[in-house]
N, C-alpha and C. Protein backbone atom coordinates (compact mmCIF):
# COMPACT_ATOMS: atom_id res chain seq x y z
N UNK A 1 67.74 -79.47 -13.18
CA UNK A 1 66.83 -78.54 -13.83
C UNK A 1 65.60 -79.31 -14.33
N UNK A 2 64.56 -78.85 -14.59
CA UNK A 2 63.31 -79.03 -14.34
C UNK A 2 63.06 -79.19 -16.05
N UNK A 3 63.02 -80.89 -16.56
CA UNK A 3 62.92 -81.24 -17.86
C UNK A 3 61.79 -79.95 -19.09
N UNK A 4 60.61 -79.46 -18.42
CA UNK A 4 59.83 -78.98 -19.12
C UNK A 4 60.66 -77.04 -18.80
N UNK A 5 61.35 -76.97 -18.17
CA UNK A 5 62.14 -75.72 -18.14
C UNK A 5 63.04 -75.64 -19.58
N UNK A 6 63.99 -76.54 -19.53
CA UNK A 6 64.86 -76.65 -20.28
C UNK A 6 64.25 -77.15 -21.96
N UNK A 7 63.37 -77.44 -22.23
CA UNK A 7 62.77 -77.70 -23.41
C UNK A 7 61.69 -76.61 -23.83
N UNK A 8 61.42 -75.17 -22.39
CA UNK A 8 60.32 -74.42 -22.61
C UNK A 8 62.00 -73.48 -23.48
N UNK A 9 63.31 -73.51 -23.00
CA UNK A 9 64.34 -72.40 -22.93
C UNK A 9 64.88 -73.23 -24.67
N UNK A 10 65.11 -74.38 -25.07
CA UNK A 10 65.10 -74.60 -25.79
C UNK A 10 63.87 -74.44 -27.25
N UNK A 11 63.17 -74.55 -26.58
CA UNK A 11 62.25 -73.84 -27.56
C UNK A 11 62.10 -72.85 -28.13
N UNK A 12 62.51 -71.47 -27.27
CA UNK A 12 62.42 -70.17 -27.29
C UNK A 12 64.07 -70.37 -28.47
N UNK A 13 65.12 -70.62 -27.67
CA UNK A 13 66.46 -70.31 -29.04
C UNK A 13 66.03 -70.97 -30.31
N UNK A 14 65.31 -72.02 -30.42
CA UNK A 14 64.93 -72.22 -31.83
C UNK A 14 64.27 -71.17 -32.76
N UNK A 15 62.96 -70.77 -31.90
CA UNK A 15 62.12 -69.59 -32.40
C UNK A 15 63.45 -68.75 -32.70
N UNK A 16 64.37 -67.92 -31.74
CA UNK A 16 64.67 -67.12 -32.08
C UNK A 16 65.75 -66.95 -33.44
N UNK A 17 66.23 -68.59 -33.44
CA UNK A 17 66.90 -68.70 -34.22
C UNK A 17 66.79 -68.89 -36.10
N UNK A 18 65.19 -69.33 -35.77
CA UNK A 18 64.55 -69.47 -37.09
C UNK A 18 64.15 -68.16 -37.73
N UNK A 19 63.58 -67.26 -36.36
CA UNK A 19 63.49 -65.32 -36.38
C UNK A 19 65.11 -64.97 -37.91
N UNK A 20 66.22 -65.69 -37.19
CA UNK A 20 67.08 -64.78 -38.05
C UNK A 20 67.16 -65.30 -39.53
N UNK A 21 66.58 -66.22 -39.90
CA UNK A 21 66.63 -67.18 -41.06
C UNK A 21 65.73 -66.16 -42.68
N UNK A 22 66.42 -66.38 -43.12
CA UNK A 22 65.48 -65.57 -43.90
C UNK A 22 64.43 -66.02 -44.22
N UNK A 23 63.30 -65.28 -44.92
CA UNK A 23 61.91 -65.58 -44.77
C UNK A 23 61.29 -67.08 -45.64
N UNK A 24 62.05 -67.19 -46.39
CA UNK A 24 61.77 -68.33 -47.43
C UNK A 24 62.20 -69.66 -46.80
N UNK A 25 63.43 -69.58 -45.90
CA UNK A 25 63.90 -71.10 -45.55
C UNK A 25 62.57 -70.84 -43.48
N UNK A 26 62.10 -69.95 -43.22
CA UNK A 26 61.10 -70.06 -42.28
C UNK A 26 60.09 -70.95 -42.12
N UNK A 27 59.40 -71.39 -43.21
CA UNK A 27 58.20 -71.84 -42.81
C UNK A 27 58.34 -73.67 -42.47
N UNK A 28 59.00 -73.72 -42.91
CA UNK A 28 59.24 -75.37 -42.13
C UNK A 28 59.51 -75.79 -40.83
N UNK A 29 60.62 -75.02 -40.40
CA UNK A 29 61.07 -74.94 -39.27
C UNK A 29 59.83 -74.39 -38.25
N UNK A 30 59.10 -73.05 -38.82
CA UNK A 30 58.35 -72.53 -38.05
C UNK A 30 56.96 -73.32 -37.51
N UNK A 31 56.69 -73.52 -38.70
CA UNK A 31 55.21 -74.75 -38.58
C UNK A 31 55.75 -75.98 -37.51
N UNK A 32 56.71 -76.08 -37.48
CA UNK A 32 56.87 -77.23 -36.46
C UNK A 32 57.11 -76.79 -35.30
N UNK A 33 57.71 -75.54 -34.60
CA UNK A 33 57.49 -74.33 -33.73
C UNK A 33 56.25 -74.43 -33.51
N UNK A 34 55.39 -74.34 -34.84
CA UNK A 34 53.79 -73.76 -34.10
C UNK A 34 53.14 -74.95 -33.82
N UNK A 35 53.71 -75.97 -34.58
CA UNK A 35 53.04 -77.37 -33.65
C UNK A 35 53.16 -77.94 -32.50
N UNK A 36 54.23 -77.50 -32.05
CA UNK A 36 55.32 -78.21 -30.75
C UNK A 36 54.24 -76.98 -29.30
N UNK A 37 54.41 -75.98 -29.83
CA UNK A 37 53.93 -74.75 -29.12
C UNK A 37 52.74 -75.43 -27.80
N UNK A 38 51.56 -75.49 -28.32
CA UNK A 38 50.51 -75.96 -27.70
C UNK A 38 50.89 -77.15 -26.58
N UNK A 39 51.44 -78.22 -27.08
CA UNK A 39 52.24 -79.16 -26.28
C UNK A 39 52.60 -78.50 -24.81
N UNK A 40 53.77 -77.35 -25.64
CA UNK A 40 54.92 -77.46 -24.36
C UNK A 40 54.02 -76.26 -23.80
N UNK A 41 53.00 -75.44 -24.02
CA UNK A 41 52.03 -74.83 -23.10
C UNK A 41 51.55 -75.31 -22.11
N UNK A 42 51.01 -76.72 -22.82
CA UNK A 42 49.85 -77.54 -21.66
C UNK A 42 51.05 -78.12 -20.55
N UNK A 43 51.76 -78.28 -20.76
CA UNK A 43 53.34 -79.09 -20.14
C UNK A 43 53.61 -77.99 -18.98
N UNK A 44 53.79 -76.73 -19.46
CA UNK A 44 54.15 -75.51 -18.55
C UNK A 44 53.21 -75.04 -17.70
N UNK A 45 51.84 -75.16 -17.94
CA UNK A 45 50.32 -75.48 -17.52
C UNK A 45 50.32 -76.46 -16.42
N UNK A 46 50.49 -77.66 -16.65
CA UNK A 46 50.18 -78.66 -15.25
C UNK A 46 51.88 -78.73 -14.53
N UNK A 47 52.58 -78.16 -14.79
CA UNK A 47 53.85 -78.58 -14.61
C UNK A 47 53.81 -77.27 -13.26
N UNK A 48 52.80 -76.31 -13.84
CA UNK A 48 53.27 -74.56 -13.00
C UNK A 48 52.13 -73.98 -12.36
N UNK A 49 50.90 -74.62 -13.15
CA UNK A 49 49.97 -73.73 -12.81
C UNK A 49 49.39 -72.85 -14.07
N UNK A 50 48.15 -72.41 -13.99
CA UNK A 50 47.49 -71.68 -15.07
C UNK A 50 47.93 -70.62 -15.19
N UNK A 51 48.45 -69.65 -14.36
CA UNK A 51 49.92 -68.10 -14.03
C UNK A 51 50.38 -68.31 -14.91
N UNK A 52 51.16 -69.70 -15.34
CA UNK A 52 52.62 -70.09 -15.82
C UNK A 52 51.91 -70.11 -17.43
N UNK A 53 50.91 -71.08 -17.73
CA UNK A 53 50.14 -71.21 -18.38
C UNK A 53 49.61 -70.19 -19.42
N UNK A 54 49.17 -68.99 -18.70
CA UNK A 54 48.86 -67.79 -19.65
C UNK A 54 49.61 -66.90 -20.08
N UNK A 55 51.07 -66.39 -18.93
CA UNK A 55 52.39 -66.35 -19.75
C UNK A 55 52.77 -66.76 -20.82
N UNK A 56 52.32 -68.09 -20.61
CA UNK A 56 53.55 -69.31 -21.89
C UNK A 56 52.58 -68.75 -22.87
N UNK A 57 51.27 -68.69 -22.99
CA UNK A 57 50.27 -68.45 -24.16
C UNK A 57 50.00 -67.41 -24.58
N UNK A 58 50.86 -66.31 -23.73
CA UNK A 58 50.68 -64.88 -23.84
C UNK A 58 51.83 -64.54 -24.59
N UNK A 59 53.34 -65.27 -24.25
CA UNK A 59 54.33 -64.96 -25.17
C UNK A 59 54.18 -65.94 -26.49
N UNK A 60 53.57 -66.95 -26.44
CA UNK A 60 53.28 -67.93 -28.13
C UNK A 60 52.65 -66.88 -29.08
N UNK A 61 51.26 -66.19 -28.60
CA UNK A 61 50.29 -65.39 -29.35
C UNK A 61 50.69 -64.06 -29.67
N UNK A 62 52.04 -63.93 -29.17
CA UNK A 62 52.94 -62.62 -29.64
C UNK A 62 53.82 -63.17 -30.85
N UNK A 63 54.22 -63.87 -30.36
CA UNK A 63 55.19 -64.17 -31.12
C UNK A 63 55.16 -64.77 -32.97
N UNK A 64 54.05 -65.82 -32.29
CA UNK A 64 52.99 -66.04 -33.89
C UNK A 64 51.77 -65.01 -34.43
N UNK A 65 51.74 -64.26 -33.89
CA UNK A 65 50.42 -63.49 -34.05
C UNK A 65 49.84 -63.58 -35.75
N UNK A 66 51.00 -63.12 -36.97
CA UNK A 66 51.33 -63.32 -38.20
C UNK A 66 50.45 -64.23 -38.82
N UNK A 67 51.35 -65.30 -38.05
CA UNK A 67 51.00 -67.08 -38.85
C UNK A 67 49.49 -67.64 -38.18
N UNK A 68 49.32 -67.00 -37.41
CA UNK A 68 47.94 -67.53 -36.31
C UNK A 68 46.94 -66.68 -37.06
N UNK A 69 46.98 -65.50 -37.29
CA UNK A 69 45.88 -64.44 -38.48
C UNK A 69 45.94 -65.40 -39.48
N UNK A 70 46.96 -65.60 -40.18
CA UNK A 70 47.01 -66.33 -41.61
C UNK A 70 45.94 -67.38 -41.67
N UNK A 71 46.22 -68.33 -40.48
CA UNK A 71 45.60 -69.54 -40.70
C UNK A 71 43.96 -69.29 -40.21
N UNK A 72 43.37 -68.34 -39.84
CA UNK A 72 42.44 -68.66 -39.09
C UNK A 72 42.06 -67.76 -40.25
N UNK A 73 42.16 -66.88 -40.93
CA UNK A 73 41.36 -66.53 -42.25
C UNK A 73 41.03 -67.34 -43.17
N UNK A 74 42.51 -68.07 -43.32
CA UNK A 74 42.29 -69.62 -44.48
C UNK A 74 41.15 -70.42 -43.84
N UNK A 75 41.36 -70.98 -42.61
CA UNK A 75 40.10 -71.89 -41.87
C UNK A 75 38.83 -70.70 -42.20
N UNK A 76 38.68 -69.90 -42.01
CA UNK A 76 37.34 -69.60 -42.09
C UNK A 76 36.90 -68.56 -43.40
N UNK A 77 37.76 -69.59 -44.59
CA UNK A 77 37.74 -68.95 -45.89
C UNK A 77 37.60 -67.62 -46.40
N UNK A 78 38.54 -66.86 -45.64
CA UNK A 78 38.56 -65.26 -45.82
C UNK A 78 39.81 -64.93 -46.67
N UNK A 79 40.11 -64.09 -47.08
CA UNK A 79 41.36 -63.68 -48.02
C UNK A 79 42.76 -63.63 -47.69
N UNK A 80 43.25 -64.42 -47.90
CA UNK A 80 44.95 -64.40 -46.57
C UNK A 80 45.87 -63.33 -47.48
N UNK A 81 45.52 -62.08 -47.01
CA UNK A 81 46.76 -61.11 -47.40
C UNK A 81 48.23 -61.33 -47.26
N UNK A 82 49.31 -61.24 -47.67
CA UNK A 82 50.22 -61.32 -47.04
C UNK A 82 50.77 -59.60 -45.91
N UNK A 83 51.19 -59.97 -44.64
CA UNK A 83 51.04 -59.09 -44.01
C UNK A 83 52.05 -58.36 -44.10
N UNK A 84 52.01 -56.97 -43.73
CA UNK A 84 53.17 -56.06 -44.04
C UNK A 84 54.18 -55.80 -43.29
């Protein structure tokens, strides 16, 4: 099996597994999710092709959509609501 397969499938049970965690023990685990993310994109990217590529970045930007609003209001000093 194809090293960047098995670490794209490992990646995903973490997410999903941090999903069941309650919201307070989340953000550690998750921030390192959202750091790792970009990595194993560009990885799935030259590994597959740009197809593979906008998938992988199409299911990340679903999945963080939340934490990706959050931060890009803070970066561009706007009011970080918490979302509902």
């Amino acid at each position: 099996m194809n090293a960047v397969i098995l670490l794209a499938v490992l990646w995903v049970f973490a997410a999903t597994a941090v999903a069941l965690l309650p919201m307070r023990l989340q953000m550690n685990p998750g921030l390192a999710l959202l750091i790792a993310a970009p990595v194993l994109i560009g990885a799935i990217t030259l590994e597959f092709g740009w197809l593979a590529g906008i998938a992988a970045l199409a299911g990340f930007l679903s999945m963080f959509r939340h934490p990706l609003r959050y931060f890009w209001r803070k970066w561009r000093g706007q009011e970080t609501g918490v979302p509902e």
